[in-house]
C-alpha atoms as a PDB file:
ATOM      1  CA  UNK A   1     -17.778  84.195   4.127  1.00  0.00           C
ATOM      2  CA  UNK A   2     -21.265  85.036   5.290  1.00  0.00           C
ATOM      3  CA  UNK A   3     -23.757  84.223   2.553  1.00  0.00           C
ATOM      4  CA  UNK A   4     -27.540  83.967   2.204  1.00  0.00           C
ATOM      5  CA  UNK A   5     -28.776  81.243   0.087  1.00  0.00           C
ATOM      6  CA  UNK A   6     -31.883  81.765  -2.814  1.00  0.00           C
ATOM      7  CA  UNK A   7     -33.479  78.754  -2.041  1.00  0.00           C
ATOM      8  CA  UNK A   8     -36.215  77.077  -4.008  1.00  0.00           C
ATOM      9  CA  UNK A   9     -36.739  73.686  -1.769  1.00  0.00           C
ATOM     10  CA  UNK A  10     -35.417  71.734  -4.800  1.00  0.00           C
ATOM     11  CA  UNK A  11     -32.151  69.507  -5.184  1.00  0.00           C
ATOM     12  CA  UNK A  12     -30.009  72.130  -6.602  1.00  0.00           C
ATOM     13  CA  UNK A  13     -30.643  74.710  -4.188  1.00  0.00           C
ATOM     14  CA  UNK A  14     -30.254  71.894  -1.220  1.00  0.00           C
ATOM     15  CA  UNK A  15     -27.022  70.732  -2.433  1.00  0.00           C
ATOM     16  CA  UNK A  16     -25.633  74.368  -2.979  1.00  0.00           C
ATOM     17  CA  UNK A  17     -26.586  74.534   0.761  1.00  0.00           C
ATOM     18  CA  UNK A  18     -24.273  71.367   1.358  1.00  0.00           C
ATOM     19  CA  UNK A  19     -21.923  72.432  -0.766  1.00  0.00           C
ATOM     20  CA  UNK A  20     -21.227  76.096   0.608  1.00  0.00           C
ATOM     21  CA  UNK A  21     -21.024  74.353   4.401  1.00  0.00           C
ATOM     22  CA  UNK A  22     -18.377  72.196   2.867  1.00  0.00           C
ATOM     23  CA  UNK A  23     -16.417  75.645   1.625  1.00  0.00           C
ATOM     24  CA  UNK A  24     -17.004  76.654   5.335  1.00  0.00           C
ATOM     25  CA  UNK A  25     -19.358  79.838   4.357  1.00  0.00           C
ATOM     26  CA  UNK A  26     -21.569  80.924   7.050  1.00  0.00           C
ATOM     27  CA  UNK A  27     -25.207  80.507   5.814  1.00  0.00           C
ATOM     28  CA  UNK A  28     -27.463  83.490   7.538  1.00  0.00           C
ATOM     29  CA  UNK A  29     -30.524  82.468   5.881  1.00  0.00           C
ATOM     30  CA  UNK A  30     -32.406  81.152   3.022  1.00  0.00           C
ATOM     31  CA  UNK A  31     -34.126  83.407   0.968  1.00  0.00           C
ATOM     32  CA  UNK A  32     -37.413  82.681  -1.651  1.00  0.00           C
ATOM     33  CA  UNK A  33     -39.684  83.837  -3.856  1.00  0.00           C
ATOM     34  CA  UNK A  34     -42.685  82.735  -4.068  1.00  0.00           C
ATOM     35  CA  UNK A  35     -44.111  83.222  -7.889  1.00  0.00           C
ATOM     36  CA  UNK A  36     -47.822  83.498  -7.971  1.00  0.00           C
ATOM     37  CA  UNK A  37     -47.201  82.876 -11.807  1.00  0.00           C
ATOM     38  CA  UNK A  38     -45.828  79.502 -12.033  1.00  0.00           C
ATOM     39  CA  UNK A  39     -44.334  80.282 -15.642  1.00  0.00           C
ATOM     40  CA  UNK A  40     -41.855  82.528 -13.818  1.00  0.00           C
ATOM     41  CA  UNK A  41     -38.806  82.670 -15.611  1.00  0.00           C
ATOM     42  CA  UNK A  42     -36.612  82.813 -12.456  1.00  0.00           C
ATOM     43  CA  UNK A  43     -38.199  81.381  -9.588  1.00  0.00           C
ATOM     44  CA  UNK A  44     -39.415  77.374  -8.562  1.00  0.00           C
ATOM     45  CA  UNK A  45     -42.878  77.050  -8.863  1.00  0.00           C
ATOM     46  CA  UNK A  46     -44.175  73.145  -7.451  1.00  0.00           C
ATOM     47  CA  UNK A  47     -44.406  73.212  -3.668  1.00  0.00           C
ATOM     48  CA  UNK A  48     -42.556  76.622  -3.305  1.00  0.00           C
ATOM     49  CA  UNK A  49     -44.442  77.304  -0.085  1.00  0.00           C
ATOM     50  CA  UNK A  50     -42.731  74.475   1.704  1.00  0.00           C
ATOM     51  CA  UNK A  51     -39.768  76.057   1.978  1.00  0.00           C
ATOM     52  CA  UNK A  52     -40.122  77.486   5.153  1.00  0.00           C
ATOM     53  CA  UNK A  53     -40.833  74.087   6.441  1.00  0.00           C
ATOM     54  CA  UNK A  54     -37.568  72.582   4.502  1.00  0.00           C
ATOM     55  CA  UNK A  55     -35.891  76.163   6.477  1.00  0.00           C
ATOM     56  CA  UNK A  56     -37.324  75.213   9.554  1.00  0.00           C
ATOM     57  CA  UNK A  57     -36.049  71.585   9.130  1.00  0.00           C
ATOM     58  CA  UNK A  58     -32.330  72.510   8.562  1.00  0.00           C
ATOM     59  CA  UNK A  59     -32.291  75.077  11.701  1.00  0.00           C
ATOM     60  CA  UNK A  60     -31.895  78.480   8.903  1.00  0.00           C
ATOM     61  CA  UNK A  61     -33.703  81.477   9.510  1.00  0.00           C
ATOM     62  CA  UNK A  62     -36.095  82.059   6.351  1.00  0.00           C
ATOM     63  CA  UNK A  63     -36.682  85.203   4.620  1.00  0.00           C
ATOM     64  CA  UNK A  64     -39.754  85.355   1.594  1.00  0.00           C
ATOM     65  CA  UNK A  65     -41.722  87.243  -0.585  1.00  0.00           C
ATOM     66  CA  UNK A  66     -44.122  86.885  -3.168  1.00  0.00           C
ATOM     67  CA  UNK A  67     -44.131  88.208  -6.674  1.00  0.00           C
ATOM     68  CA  UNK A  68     -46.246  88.119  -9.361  1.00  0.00           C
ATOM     69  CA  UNK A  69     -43.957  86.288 -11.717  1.00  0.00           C
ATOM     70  CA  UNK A  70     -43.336  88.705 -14.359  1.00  0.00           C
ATOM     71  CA  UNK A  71     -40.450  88.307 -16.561  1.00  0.00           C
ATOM     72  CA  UNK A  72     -40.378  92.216 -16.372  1.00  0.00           C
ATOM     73  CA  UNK A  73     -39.893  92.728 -12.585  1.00  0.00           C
ATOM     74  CA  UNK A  74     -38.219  89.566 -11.252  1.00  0.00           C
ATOM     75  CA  UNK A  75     -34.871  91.221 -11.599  1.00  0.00           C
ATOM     76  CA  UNK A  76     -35.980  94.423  -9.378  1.00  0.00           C
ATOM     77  CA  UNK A  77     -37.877  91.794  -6.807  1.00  0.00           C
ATOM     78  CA  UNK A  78     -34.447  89.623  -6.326  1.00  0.00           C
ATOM     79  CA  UNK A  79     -32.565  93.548  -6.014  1.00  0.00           C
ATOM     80  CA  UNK A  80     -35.350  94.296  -3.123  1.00  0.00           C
ATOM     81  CA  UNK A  81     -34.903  91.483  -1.740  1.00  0.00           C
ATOM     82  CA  UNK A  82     -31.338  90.944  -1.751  1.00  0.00           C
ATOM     83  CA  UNK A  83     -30.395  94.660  -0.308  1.00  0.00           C
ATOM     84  CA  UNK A  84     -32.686  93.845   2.294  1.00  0.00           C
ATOM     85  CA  UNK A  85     -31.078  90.553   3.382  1.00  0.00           C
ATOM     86  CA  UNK A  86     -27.465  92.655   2.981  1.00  0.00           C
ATOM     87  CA  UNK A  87     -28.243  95.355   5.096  1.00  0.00           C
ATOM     88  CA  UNK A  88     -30.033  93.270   7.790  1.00  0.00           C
ATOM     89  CA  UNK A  89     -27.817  90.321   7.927  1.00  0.00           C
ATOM     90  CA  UNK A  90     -24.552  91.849   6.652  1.00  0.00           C
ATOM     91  CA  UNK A  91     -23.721  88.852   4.261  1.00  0.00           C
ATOM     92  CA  UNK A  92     -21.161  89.245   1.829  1.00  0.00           C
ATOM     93  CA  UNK A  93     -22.438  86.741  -0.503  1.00  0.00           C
ATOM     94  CA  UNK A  94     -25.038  85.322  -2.517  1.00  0.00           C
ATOM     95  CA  UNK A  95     -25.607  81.337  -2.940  1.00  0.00           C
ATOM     96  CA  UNK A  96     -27.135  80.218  -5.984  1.00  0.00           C
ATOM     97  CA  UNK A  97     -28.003  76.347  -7.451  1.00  0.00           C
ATOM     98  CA  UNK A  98     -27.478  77.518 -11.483  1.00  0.00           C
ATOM     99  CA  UNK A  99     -26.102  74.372 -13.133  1.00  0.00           C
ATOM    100  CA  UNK A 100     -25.998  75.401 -16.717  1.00  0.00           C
ATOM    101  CA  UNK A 101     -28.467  77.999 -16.786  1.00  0.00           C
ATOM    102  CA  UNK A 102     -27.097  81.487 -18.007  1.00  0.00           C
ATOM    103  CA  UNK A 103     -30.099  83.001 -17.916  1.00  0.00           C
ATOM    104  CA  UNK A 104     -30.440  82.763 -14.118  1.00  0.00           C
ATOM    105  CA  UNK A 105     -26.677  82.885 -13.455  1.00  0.00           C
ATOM    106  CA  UNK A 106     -26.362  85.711 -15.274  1.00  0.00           C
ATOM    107  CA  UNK A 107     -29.264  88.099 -13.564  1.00  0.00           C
ATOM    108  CA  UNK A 108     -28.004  86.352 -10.285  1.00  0.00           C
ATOM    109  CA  UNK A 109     -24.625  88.160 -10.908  1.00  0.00           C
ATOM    110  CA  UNK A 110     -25.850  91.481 -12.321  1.00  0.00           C
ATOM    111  CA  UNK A 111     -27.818  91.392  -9.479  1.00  0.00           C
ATOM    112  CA  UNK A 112     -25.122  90.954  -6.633  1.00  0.00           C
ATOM    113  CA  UNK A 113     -22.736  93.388  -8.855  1.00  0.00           C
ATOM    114  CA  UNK A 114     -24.843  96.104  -7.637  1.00  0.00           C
ATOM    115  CA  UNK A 115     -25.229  95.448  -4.304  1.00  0.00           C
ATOM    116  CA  UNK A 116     -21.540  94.598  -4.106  1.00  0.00           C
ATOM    117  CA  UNK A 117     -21.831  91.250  -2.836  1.00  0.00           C
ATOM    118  CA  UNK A 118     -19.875  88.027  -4.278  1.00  0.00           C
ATOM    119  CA  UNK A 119     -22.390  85.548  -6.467  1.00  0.00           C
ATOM    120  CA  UNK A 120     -21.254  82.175  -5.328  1.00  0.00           C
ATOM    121  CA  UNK A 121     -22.703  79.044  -7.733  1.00  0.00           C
ATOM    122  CA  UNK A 122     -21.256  76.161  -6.176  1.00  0.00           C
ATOM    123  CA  UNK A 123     -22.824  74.026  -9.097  1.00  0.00           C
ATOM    124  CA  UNK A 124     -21.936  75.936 -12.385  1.00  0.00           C
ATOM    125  CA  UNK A 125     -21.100  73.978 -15.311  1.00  0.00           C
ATOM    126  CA  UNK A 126     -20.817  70.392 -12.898  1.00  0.00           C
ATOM    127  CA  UNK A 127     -20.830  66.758 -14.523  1.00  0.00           C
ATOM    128  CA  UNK A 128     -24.690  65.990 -14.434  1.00  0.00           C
ATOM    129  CA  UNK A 129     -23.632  62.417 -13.854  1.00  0.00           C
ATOM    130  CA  UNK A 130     -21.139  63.362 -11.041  1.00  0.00           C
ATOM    131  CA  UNK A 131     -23.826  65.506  -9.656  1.00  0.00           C
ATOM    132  CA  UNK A 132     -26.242  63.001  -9.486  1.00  0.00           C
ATOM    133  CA  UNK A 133     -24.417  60.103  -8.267  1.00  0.00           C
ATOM    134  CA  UNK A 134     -23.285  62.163  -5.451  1.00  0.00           C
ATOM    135  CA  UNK A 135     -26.917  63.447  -4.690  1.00  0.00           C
ATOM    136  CA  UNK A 136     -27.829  60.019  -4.311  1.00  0.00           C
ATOM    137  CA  UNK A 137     -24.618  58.790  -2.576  1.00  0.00           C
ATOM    138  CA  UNK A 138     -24.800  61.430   0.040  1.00  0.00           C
ATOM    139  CA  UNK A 139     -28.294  60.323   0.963  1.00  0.00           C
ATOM    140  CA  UNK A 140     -30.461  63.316  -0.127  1.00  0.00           C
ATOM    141  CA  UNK A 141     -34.228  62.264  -0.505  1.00  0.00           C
ATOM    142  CA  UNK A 142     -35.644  64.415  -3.174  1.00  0.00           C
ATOM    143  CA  UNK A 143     -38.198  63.457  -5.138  1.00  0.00           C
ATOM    144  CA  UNK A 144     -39.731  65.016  -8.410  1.00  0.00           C
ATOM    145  CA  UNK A 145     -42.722  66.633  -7.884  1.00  0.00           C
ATOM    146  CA  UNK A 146     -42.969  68.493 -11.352  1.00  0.00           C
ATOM    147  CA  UNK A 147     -42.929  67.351 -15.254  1.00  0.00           C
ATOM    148  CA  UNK A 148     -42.831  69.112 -18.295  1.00  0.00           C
ATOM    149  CA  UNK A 149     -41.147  66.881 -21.099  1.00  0.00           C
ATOM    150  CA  UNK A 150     -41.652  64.168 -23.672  1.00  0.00           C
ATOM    151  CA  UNK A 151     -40.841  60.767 -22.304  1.00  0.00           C
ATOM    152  CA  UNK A 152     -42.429  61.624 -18.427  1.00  0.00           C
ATOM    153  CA  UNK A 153     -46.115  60.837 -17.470  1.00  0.00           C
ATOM    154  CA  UNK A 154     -47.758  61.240 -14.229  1.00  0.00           C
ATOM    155  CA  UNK A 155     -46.626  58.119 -13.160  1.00  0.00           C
ATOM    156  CA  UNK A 156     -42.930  60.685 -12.162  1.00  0.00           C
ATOM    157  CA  UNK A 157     -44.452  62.370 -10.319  1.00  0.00           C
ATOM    158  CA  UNK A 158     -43.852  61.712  -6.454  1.00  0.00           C
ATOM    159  CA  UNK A 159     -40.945  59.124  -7.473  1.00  0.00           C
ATOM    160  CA  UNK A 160     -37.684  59.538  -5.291  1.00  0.00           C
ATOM    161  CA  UNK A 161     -34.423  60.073  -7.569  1.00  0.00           C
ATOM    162  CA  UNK A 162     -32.422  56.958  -6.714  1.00  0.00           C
ATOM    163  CA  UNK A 163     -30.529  54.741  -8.987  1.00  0.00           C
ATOM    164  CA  UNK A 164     -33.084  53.361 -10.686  1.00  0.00           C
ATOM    165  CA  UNK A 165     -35.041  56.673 -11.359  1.00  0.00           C
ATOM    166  CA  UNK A 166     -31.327  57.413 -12.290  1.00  0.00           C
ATOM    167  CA  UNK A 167     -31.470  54.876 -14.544  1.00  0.00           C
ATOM    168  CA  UNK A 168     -34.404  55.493 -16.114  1.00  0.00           C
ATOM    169  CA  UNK A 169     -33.581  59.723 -16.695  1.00  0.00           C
ATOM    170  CA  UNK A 170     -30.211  58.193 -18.664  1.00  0.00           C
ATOM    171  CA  UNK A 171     -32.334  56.145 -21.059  1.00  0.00           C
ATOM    172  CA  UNK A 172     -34.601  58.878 -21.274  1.00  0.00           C
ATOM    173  CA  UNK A 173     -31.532  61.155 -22.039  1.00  0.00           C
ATOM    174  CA  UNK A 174     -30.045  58.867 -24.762  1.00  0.00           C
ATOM    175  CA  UNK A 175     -34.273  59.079 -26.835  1.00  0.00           C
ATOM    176  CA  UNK A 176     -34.625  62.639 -25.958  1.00  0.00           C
ATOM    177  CA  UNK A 177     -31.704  64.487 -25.176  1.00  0.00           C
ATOM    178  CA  UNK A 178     -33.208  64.930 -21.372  1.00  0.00           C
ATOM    179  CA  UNK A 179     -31.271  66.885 -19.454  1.00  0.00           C
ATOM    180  CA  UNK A 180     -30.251  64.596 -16.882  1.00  0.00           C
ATOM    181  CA  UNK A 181     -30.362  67.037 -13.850  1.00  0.00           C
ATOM    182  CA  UNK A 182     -33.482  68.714 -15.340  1.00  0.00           C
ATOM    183  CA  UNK A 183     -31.884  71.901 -15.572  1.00  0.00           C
ATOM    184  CA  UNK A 184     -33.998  72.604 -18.879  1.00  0.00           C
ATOM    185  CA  UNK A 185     -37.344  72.414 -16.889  1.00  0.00           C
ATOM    186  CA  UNK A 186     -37.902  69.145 -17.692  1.00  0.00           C
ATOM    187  CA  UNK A 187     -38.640  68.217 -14.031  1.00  0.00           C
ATOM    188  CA  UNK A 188     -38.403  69.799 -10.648  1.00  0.00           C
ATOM    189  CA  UNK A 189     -37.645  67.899  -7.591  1.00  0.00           C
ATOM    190  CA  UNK A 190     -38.136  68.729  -3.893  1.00  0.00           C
ATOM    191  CA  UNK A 191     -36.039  68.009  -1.105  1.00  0.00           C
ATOM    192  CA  UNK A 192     -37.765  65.984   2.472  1.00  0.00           C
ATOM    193  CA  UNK A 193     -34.364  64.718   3.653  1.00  0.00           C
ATOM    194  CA  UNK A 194     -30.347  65.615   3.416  1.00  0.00           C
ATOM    195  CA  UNK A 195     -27.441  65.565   5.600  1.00  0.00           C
ATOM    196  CA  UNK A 196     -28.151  68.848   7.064  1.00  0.00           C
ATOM    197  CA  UNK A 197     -31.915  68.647   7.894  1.00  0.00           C
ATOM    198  CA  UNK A 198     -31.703  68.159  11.302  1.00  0.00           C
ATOM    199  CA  UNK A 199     -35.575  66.690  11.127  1.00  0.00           C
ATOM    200  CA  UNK A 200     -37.228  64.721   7.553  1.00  0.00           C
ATOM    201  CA  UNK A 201     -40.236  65.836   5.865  1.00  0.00           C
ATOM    202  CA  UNK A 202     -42.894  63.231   5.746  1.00  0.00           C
ATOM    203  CA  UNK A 203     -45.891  64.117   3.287  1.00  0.00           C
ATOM    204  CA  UNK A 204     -49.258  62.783   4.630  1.00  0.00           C
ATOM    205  CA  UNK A 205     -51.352  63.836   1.584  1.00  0.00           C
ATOM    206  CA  UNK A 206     -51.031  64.732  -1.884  1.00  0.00           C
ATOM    207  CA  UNK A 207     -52.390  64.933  -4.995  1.00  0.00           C
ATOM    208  CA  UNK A 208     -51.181  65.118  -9.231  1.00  0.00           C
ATOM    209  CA  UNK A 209     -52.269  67.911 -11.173  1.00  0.00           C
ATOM    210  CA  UNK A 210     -52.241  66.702 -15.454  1.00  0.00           C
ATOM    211  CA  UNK A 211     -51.977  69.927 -17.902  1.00  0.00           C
ATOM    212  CA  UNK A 212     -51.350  66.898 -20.723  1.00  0.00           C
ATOM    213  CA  UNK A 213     -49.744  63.513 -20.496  1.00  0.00           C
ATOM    214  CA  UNK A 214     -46.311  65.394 -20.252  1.00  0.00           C
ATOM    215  CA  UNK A 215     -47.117  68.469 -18.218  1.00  0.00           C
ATOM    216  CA  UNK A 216     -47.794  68.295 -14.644  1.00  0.00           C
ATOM    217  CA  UNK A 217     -47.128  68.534 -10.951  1.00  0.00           C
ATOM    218  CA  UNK A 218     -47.849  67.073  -7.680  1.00  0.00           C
ATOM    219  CA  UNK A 219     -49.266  68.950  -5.167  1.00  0.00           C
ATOM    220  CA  UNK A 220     -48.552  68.267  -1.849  1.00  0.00           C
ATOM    221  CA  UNK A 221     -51.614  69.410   0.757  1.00  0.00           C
ATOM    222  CA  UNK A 222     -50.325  67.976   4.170  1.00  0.00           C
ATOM    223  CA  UNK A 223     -46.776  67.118   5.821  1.00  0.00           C
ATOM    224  CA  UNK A 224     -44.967  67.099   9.022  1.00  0.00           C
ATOM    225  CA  UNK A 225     -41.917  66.946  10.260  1.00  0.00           C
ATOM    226  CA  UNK A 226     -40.515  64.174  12.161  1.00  0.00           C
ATOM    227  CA  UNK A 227     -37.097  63.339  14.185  1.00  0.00           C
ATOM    228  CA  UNK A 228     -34.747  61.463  12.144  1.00  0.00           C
END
């Protein structure tokens, strides 16, 4: 099936993208919003304007927009968006990264209901531990560049998700009831390296951003892309 992918540069929405190539979907393009409000309910927030770069990287043609970010009018901006992206590159399908989310899922598939088009959530309702054994076994490099939650501190932020971060996000889980995918918000993650990135993202410069010992994100300011 030809699908387009709503892509947010994070782990979920990378691993969709590996996952829907393993289901043998043809992937016409990645598709984001970029909030301007980074309290948007539906849309990634930390480092959303890299993924054009993270397109560009995997070889997909990349379609964007920007909205404000109001709870109000995300639903109409993902409709405008999405007809567009039908009409022009005739997909049939929509790929999403929802884990556990219903809130998303659910406006995903309203959404693609009335544009007739097939909501595909390769993810839904997967063993977090599965999941993230097999992010880490299949060699994606995606590190968490945002933090909202008891338990983190700025020292998370920029730290790669490998077994011992794994490790760490399981002890975490057991004192706090962490999500261990972060599908609550507690962290965001973005993606410089997976099996279909055809070049790796190598950040030159960055910098953390602290709204309280909990609450923050790393912003990255320079990065390039490099042969792998």
């Amino acid at each position: 099936m030809k699908v387009a992918v709503l892509f947010s540069g994070g782990k979920d929405s990378c691993f969709s993208i590996y996952q829907a190539q393993k289901q043998e979907h043809e992937i016409a393009c990645l598709v984001s919003i970029l909030p301007e409000n980074k309290e948007s309910y539906m849309f990634h927030y930390p480092n959303i304007k890299l993924t054009e770069l993270q397109a560009k990287a995997m070889g997909f043609i990349y379609v964007s927009m920007i909205s404000p970010g109001k709870k109000e009018e995300e639903l109409n901006e993902l409709y405008n968006i999405l007809s567009i992206v039908k009409n022009k590159y005739k997909v049939e399908g929509i790929v999403s990264g929802a884990i556990q989310s219903t809130y998303q899922k659910n406006r995903v598939d309203d959404v693609c209901r009335k544009l007739d088009l097939k909501s595909i959530a390769p993810l839904w309702n997967i063993n977090h531990e599965d999941y993230m054994q097999e992010l880490i076994l299949r060699k994606f490099k995606a590190i968490i560049v945002g933090i909202a939650a008891d338990g983190l501190n700025e020292s998370w932020l920029g730290k790669e998700i490998n077994r011992n971060t794994l490790t760490e996000l399981r002890n975490l889980n057991l004192g706090t009831k962490m999500h261990l995918a972060g599908e609550g918000g507690e962290y965001e993650s973005l993606v410089l390296d997976a099996p279909m990135f055809k070049k790796q993202i190598i950040i030159k410069s960055s910098k953390t951003n602290m709204e309280n010992s909990c609450t923050g994100a790393l912003e990255i300011t320079k990065v390039e892309l490099r042969d792998k």
